[in-house]
Structure formats: structure tokens, C-alpha cells
Protein backbone atom coordinates (compact mmCIF):
# COMPACT_ATOMS: atom_id res chain seq x y z
CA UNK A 1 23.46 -12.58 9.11
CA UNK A 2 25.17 -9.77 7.43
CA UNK A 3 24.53 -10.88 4.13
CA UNK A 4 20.94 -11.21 4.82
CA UNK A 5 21.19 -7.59 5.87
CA UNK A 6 23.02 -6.51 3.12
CA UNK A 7 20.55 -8.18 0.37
CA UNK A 8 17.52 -6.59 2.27
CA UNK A 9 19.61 -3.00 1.65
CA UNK A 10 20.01 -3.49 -1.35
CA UNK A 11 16.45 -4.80 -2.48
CA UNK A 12 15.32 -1.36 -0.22
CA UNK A 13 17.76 0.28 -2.89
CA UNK A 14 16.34 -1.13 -5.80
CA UNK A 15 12.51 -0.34 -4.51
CA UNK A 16 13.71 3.20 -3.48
CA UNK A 17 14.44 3.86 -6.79
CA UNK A 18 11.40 2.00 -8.49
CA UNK A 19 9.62 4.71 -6.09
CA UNK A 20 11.46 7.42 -7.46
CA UNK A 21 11.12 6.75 -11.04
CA UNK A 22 7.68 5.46 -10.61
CA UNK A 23 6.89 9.08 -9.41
CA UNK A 24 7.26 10.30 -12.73
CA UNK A 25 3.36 8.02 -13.54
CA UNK A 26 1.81 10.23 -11.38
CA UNK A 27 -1.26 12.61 -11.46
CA UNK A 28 -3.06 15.29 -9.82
CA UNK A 29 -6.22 15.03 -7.63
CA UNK A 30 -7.56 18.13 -5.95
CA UNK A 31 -4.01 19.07 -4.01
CA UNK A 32 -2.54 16.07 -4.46
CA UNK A 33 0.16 14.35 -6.64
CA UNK A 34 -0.95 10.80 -6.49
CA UNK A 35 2.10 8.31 -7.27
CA UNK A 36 0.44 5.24 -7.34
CA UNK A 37 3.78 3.04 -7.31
CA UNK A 38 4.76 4.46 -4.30
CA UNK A 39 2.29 2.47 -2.89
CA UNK A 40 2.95 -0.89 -5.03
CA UNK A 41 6.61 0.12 -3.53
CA UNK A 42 5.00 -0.03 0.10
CA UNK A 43 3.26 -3.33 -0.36
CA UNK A 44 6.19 -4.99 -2.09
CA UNK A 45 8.36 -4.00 0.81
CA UNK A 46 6.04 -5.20 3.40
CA UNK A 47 6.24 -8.64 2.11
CA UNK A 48 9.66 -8.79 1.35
CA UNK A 49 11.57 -6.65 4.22
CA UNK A 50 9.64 -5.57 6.91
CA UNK A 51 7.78 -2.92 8.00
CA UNK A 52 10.98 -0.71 9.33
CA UNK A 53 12.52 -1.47 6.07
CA UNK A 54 9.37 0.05 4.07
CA UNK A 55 9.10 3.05 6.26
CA UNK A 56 12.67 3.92 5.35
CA UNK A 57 12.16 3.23 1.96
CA UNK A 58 9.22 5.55 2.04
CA UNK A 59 10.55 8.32 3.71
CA UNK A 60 13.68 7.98 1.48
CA UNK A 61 11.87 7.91 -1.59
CA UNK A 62 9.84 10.98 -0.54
CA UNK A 63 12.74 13.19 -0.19
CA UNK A 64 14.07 11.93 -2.76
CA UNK A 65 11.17 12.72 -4.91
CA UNK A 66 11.09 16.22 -3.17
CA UNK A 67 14.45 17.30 -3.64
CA UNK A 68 14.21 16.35 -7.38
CA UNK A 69 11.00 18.19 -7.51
CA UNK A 70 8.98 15.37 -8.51
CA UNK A 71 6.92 15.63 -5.21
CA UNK A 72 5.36 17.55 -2.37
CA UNK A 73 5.36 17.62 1.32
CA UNK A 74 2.17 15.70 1.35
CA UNK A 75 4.48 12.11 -0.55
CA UNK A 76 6.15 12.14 3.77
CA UNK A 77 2.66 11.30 4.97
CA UNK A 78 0.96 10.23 2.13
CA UNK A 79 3.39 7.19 2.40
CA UNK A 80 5.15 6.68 5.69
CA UNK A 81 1.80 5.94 7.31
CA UNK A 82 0.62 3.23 4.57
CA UNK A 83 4.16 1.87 4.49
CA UNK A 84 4.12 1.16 8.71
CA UNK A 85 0.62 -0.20 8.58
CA UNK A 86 0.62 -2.86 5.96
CA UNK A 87 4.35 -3.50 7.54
CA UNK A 88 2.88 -4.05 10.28
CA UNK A 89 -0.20 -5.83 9.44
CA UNK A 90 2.16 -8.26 6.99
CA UNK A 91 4.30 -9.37 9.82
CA UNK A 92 1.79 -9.91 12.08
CA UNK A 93 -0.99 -11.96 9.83
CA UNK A 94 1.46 -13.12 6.64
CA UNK A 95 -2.08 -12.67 5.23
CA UNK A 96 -1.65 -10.59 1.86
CA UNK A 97 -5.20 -9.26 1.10
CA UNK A 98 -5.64 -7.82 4.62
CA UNK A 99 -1.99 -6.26 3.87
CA UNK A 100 -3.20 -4.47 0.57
CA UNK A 101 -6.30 -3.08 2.85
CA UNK A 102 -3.87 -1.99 5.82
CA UNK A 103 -1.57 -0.07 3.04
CA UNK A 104 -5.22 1.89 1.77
CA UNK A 105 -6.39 2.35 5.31
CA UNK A 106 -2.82 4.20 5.92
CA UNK A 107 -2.44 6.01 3.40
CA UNK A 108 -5.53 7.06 3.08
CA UNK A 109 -7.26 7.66 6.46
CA UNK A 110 -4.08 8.25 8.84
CA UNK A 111 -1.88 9.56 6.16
CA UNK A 112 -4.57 12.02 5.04
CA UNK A 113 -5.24 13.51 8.33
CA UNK A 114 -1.91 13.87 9.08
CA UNK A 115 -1.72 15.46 5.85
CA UNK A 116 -3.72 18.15 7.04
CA UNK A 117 -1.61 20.02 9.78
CA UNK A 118 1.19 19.42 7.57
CA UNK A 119 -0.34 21.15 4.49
CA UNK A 120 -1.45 24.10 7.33
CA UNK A 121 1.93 24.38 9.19
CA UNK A 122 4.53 23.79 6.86
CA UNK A 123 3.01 24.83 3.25
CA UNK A 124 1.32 27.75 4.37
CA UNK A 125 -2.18 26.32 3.25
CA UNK A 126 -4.87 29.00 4.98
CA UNK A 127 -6.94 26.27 6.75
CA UNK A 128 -10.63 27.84 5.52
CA UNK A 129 -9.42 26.79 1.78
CA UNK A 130 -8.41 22.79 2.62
CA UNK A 131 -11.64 20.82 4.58
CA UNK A 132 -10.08 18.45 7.13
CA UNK A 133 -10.50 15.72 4.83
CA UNK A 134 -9.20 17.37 1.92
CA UNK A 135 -6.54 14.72 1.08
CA UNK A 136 -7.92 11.63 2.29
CA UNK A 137 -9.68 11.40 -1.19
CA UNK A 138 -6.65 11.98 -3.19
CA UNK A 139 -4.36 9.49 -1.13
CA UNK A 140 -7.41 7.03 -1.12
CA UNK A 141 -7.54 7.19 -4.90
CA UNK A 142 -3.78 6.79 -5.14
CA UNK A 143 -3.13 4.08 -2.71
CA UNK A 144 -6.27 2.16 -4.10
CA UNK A 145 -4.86 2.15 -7.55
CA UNK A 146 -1.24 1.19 -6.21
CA UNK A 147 -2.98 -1.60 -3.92
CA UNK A 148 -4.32 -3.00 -6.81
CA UNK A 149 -1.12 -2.97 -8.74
CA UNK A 150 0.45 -4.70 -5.80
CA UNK A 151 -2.07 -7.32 -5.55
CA UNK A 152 -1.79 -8.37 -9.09
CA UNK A 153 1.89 -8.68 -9.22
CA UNK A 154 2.61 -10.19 -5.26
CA UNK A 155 -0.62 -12.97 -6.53
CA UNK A 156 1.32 -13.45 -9.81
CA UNK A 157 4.53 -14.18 -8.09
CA UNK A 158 2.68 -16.48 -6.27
CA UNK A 159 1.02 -17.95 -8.33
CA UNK A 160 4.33 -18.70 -10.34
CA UNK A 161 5.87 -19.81 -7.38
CA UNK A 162 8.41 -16.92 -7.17
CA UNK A 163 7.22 -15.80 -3.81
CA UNK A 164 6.48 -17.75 -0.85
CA UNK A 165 4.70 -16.15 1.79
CA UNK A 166 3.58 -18.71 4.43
CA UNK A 167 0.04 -18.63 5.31
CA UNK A 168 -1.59 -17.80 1.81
């Protein structure tokens, strides 16, 4: 048992810093810094760990990324939420394509409203400049692009036989 545990801390490691270095492929939309391997990162640790596992490789990753400056505030929801869902969603069904839409879902609808009080109470964003749905857009665009990315490399593994995943 502990050396399962230890392998699954390490591979959270490993993905951590994929996260982290992946942040530096990034781009802006509206307010946004959209990291789209963050959210490969979220998928791949879905299938592989668990969805406690991928929310504390998300949240790690995010401060990471913050206190390195490579970041914002909005990486902690923009991340966490997509991270728990398709964790979730992955343990429950073993079904891969309706984990790639939980991880978009999210990110993008429940990470991007809970973006908004965030942006409002902690960056000091005046709430007449940001609409309520402000960063929905930018994390949909992100995590879609990332869920992509994850789908073509978790159907490659597959496919090759490298990953075995039960139901699909």
C-alpha cells in the first residue's frame, strides 16, 4: 500500500511540474491567462490518481505558478473546479469522453463564476468593469483547447495499449 501511495506522489510531482512549465504556453484572453496544459494536467490526473489527487495537483500548481509570477489569482479557480469535476466524473463512470466534458464544464462554468467574486474581492476588480460572465469565455477557451490535448494523448495511450482504463 505505501508504495502505491508513494508512486501516485510522485506521478502528482511529475504532473505538478508539467503544469508549471506548461504555464509558460500560455496566452491572454480578455482578463485571463489561459494555460491550456493545466487542463491536459487535470484530465491526466483524473485518470491516473484520483480526483483528490488532481485537486492538489491543481491547487499546487497554481501557487506555484503564482509565486513564480507565471499566473494570476484566477489559475486557483480556473483549475481546482475542472480538476474535482472530471475527478469526480472519472471515478464514477471510467468513461473518458464524458471526463474531458466534466473538466470543460468545471473549468469553465463553475470555475468562471467563482472567478468572479474572486477577481472583485481579492484583486480589487471594480465590479461595473468585469460582466458576471467575464471569465467563463476565457476558461472555456482554455480548458477546451487543453481537453482536446488530453483526449488525443489519453486515446493514444490507449490505443497503444499503454493505458488501461476499464470500461472504454
Amino acid at each position: 500500500m505505501k508504495n502505491i501511495r508513494t508512486r501516485k506522489l510522485s506521478l502528482a510531482g511529475l504532473l505538478c511540474a508539467v503544469g508549471v512549465v506548461g504555464s509558460f504556453f500560455s496566452f491572454p484572453v480578455f482578463g485571463s491567462k489561459c494555460a491550456p496544459v493545466q487542463h491536459i494536467v487535470n484530465i491526466l490526473c483524473a485518470v491516473l490518481l484520483g480526483p483528490f489527487y488532481g485537486v492538489g495537483v491543481a491547487f499546487a500548481t497554481s501557487l506555484i505558478r503564482n509565486l513564480l509570477g507565471l499566473g494570476s489569482l484566477m489559475a486557483f479557480p480556473g483549475s481546482m473546479f475542472g480538476a474535482l469535476l472530471c475527478g469526480i466524473v472519472y471515478h464514477k463512470t471510467k468513461n473518458s469522453w464524458l471526463t474531458y466534458i466534466a473538466e470543460v464544464f468545471g473549468t469553465a462554468v463553475l470555475g468562471g463564476l467563482c472567478a468572479y467574486p474572486v477577481a472583485i474581492l481579492l484583486m480589487g476588480v471594480n465590479a461595473a468593469e468585469v460582466a458576471f460572465y467575464a471569465y467563463i469565455i476565457p476558461f472555456l477557451i482554455s480548458t477546451a483547447a487543453g481537453a482536446v490535448l488530453a483526449a488525443v494523448i489519453i486515446e493514444g495511450l490507449k490505443k497503444a495499449k499503454v493505458l488501461s482504463t476499464g470500461n472504454n
